[in-house]
N, C-alpha and C. Protein backbone atom coordinates (compact mmCIF):
# COMPACT_ATOMS: atom_id res chain seq x y z
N UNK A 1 0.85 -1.17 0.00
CA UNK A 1 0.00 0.00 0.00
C UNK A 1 0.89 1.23 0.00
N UNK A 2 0.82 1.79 -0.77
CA UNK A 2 1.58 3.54 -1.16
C UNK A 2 0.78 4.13 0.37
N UNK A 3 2.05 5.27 0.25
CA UNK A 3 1.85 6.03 1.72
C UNK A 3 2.29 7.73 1.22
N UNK A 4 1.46 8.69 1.93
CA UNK A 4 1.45 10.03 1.50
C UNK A 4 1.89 10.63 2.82
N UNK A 5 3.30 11.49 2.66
CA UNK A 5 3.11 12.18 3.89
C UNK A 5 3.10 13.65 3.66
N UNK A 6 2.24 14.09 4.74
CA UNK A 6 1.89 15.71 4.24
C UNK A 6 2.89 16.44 5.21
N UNK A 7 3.62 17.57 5.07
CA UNK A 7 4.16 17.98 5.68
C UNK A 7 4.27 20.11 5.85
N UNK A 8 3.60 20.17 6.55
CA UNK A 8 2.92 21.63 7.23
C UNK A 8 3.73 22.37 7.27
N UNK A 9 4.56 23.66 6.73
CA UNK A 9 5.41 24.61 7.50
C UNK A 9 4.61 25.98 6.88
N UNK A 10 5.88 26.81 7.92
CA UNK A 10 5.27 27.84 7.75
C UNK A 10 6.75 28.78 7.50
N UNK A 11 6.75 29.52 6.57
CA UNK A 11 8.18 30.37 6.05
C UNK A 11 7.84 31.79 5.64
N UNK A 12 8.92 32.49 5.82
CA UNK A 12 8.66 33.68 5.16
C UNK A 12 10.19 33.37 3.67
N UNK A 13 10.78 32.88 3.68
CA UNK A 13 11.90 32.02 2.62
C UNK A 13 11.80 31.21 1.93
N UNK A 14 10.53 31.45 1.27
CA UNK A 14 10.08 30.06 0.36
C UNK A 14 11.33 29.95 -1.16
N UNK A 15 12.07 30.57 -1.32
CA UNK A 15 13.29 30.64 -2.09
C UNK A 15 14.50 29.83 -1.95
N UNK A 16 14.44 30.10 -0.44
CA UNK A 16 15.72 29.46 0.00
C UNK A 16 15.19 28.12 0.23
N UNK A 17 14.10 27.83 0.39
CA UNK A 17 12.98 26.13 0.65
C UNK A 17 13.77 25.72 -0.37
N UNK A 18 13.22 26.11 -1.66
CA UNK A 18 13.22 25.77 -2.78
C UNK A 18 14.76 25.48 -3.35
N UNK A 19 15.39 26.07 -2.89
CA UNK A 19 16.95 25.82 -3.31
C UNK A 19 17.54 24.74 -2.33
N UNK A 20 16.54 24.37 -1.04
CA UNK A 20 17.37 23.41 -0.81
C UNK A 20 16.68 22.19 -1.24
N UNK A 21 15.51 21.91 -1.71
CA UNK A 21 15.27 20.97 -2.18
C UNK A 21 15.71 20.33 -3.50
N UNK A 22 16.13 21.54 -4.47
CA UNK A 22 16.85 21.73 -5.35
C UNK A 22 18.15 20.39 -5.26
N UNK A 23 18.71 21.00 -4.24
CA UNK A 23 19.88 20.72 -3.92
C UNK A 23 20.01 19.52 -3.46
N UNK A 24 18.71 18.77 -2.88
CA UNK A 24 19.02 17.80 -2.09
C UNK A 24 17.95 16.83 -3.32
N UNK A 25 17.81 17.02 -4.39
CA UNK A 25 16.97 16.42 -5.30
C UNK A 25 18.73 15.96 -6.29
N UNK A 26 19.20 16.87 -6.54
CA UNK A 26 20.75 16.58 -7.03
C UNK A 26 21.53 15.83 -6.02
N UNK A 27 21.36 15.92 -4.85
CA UNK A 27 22.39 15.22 -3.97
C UNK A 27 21.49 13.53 -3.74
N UNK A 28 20.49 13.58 -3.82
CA UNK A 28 20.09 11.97 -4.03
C UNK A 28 19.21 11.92 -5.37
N UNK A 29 20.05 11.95 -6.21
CA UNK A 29 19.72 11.50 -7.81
C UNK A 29 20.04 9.90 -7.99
N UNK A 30 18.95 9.43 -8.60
CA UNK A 30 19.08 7.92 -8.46
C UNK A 30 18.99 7.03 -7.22
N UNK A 31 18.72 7.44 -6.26
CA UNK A 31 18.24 6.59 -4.73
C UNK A 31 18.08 7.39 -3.75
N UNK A 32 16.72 8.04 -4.44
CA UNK A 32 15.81 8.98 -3.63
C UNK A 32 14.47 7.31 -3.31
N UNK A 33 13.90 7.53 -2.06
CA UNK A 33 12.51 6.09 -1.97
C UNK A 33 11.29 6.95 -2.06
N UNK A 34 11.22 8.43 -2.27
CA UNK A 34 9.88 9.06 -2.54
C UNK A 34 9.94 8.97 -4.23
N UNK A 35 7.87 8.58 -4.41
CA UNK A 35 7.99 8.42 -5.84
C UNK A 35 7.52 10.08 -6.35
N UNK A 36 7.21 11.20 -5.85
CA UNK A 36 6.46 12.35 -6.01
C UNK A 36 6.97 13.02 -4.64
N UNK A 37 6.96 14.45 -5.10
CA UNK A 37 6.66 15.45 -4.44
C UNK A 37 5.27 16.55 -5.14
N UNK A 38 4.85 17.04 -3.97
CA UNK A 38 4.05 18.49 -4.48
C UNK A 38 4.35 19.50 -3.75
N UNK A 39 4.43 21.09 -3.75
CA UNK A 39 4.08 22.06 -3.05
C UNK A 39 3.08 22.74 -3.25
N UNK A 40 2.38 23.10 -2.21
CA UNK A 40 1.32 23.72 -2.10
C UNK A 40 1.21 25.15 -1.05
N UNK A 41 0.34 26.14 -1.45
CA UNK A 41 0.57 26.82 -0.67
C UNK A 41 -0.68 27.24 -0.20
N UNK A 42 -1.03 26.98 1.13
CA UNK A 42 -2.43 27.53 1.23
C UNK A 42 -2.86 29.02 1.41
N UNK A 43 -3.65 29.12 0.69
CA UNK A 43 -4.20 30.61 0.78
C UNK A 43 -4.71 31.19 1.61
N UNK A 44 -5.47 31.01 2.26
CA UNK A 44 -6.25 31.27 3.66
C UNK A 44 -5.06 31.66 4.42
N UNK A 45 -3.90 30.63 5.01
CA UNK A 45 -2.95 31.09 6.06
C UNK A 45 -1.91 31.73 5.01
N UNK A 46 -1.79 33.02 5.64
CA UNK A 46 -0.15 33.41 5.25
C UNK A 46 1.63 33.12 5.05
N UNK A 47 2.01 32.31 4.48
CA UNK A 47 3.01 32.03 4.58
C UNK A 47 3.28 30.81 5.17
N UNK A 48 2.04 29.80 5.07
CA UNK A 48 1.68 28.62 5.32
C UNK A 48 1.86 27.81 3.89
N UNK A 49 2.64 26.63 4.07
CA UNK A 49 2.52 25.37 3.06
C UNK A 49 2.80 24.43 2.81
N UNK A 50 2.37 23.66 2.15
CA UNK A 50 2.07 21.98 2.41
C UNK A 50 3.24 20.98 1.32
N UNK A 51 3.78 20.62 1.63
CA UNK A 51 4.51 19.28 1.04
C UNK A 51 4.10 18.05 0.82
N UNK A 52 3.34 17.13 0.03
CA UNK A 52 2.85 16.74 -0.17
C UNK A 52 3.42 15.42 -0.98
N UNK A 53 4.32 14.17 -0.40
CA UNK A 53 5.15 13.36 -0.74
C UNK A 53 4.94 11.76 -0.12
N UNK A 54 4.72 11.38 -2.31
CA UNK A 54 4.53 9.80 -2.07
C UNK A 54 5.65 8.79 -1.84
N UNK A 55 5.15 7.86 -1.10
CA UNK A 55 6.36 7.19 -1.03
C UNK A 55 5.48 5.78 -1.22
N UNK A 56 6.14 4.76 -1.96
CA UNK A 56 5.69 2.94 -2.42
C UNK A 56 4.85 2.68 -1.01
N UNK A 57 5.54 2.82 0.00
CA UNK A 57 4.76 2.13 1.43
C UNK A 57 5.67 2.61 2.55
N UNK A 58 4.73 2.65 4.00
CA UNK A 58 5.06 3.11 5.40
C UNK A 58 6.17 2.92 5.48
N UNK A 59 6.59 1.51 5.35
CA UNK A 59 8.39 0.74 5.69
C UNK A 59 9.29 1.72 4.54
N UNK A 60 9.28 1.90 3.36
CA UNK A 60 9.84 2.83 2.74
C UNK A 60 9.95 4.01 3.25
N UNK A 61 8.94 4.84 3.68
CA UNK A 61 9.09 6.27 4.16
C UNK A 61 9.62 6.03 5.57
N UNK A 62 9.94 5.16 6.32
CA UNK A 62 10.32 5.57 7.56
C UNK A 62 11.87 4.87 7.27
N UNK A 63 12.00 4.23 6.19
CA UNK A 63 13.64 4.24 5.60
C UNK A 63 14.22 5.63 5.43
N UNK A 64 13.38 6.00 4.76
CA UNK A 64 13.70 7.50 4.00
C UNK A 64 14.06 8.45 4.98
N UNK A 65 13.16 8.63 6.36
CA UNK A 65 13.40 9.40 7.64
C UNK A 65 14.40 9.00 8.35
N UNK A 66 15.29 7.92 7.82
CA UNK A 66 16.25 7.23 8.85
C UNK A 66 17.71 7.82 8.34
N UNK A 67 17.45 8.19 6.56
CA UNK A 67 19.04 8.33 6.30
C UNK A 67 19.71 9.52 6.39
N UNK A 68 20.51 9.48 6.36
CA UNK A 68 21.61 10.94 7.28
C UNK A 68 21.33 11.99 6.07
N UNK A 69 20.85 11.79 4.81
CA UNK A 69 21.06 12.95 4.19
C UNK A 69 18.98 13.66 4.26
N UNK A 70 18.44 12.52 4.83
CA UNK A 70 16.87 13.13 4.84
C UNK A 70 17.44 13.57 6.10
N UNK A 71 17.67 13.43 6.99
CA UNK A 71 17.84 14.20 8.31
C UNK A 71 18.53 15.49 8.64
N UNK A 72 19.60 15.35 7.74
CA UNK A 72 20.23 16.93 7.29
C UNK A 72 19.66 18.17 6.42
N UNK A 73 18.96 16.97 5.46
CA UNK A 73 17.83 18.40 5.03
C UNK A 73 16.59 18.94 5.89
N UNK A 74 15.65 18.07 6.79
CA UNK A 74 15.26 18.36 7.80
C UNK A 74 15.93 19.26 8.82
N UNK A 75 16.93 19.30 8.84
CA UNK A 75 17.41 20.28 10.34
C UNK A 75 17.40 21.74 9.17
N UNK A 76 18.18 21.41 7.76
CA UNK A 76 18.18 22.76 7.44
C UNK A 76 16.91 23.61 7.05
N UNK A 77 15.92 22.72 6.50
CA UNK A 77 14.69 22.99 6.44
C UNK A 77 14.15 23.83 7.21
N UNK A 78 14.01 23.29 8.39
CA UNK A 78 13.28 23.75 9.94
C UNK A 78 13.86 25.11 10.27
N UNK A 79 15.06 25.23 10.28
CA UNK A 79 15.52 26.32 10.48
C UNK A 79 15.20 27.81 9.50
N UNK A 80 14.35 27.56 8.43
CA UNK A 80 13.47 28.38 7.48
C UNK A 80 12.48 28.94 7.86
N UNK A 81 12.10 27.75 8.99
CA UNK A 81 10.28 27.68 9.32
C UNK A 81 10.35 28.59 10.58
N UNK A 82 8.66 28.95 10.79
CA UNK A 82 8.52 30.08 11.16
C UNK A 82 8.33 29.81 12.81
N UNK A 83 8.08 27.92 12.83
CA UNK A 83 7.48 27.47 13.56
C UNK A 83 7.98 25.77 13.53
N UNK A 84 7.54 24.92 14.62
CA UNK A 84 8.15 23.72 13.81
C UNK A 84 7.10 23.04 12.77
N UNK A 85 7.53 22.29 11.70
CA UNK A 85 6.68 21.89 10.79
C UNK A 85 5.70 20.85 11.62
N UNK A 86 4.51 20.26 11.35
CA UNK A 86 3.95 19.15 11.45
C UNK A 86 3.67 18.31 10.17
N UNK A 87 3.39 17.12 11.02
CA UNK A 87 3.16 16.17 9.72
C UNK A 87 1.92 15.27 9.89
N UNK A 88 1.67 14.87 8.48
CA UNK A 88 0.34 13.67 8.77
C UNK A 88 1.02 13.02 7.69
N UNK A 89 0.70 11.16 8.37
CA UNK A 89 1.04 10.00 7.83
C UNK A 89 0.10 9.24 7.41
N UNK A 90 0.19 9.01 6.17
CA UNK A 90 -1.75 8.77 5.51
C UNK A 90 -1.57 7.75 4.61
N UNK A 91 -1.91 6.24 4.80
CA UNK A 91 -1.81 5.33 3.92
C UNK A 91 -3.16 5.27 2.72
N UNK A 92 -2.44 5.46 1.76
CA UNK A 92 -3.67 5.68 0.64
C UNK A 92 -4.29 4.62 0.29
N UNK A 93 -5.65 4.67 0.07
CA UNK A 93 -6.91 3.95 0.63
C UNK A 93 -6.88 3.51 -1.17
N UNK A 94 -7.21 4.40 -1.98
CA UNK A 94 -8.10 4.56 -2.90
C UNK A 94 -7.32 5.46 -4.03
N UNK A 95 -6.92 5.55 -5.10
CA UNK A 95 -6.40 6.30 -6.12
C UNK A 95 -7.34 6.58 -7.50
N UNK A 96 -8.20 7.61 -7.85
CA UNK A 96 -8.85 7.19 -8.97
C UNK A 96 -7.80 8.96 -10.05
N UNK A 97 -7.90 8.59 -11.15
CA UNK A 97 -7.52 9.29 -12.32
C UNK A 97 -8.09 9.85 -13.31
N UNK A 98 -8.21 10.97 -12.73
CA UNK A 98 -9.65 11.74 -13.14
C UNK A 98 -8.85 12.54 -14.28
């Protein structure tokens, strides 16, 4: 079962976000375990937005949270945010292709 994790921050540096994902999309080229990313930005909150990343299954994404280079982009990440990020861990039920 594929697994979605959503991930909440809040920045006023959505530039510098973006350059490090950049960066860390080049630094695991070829054995990255997420199959997708999205960003989103919600409108309602200010400077609020959502990450939105599939991964094959649970046991995969909590591989992914284990290796030293997801954990280093996490610390640099956070340090962007306005606040600490939250997350929701959501095993996908249902996929239709509209």
């Amino acid at each position: 079962m594929s697994f979605v994790q959503i991930i909440e921050f809040e920045t006023t540096r959505l530039d510098e976000f973006n350059d490090l994902v950049d960066e860390w999309l080049a630094a695991t080229e070829g054995r990255r375990i997420a199959t997708s990313g999205v960003l989103a930005r919600d409108r309602d909150q200010a400077h609020t937005y959502l990450q939105i990343v599939e991964f094959p299954s649970y046991e995969e994404a909590m591989e992914n949270s284990d290796r030293e280079d997801t954990t280093h982009f996490a610390e640099r990440v956070a340090k962007l945010c306005l606040a600490p990020p939250t997350f929701r861990n959501l095993d996908v039920i249902h996929v239709d292709d509209l």
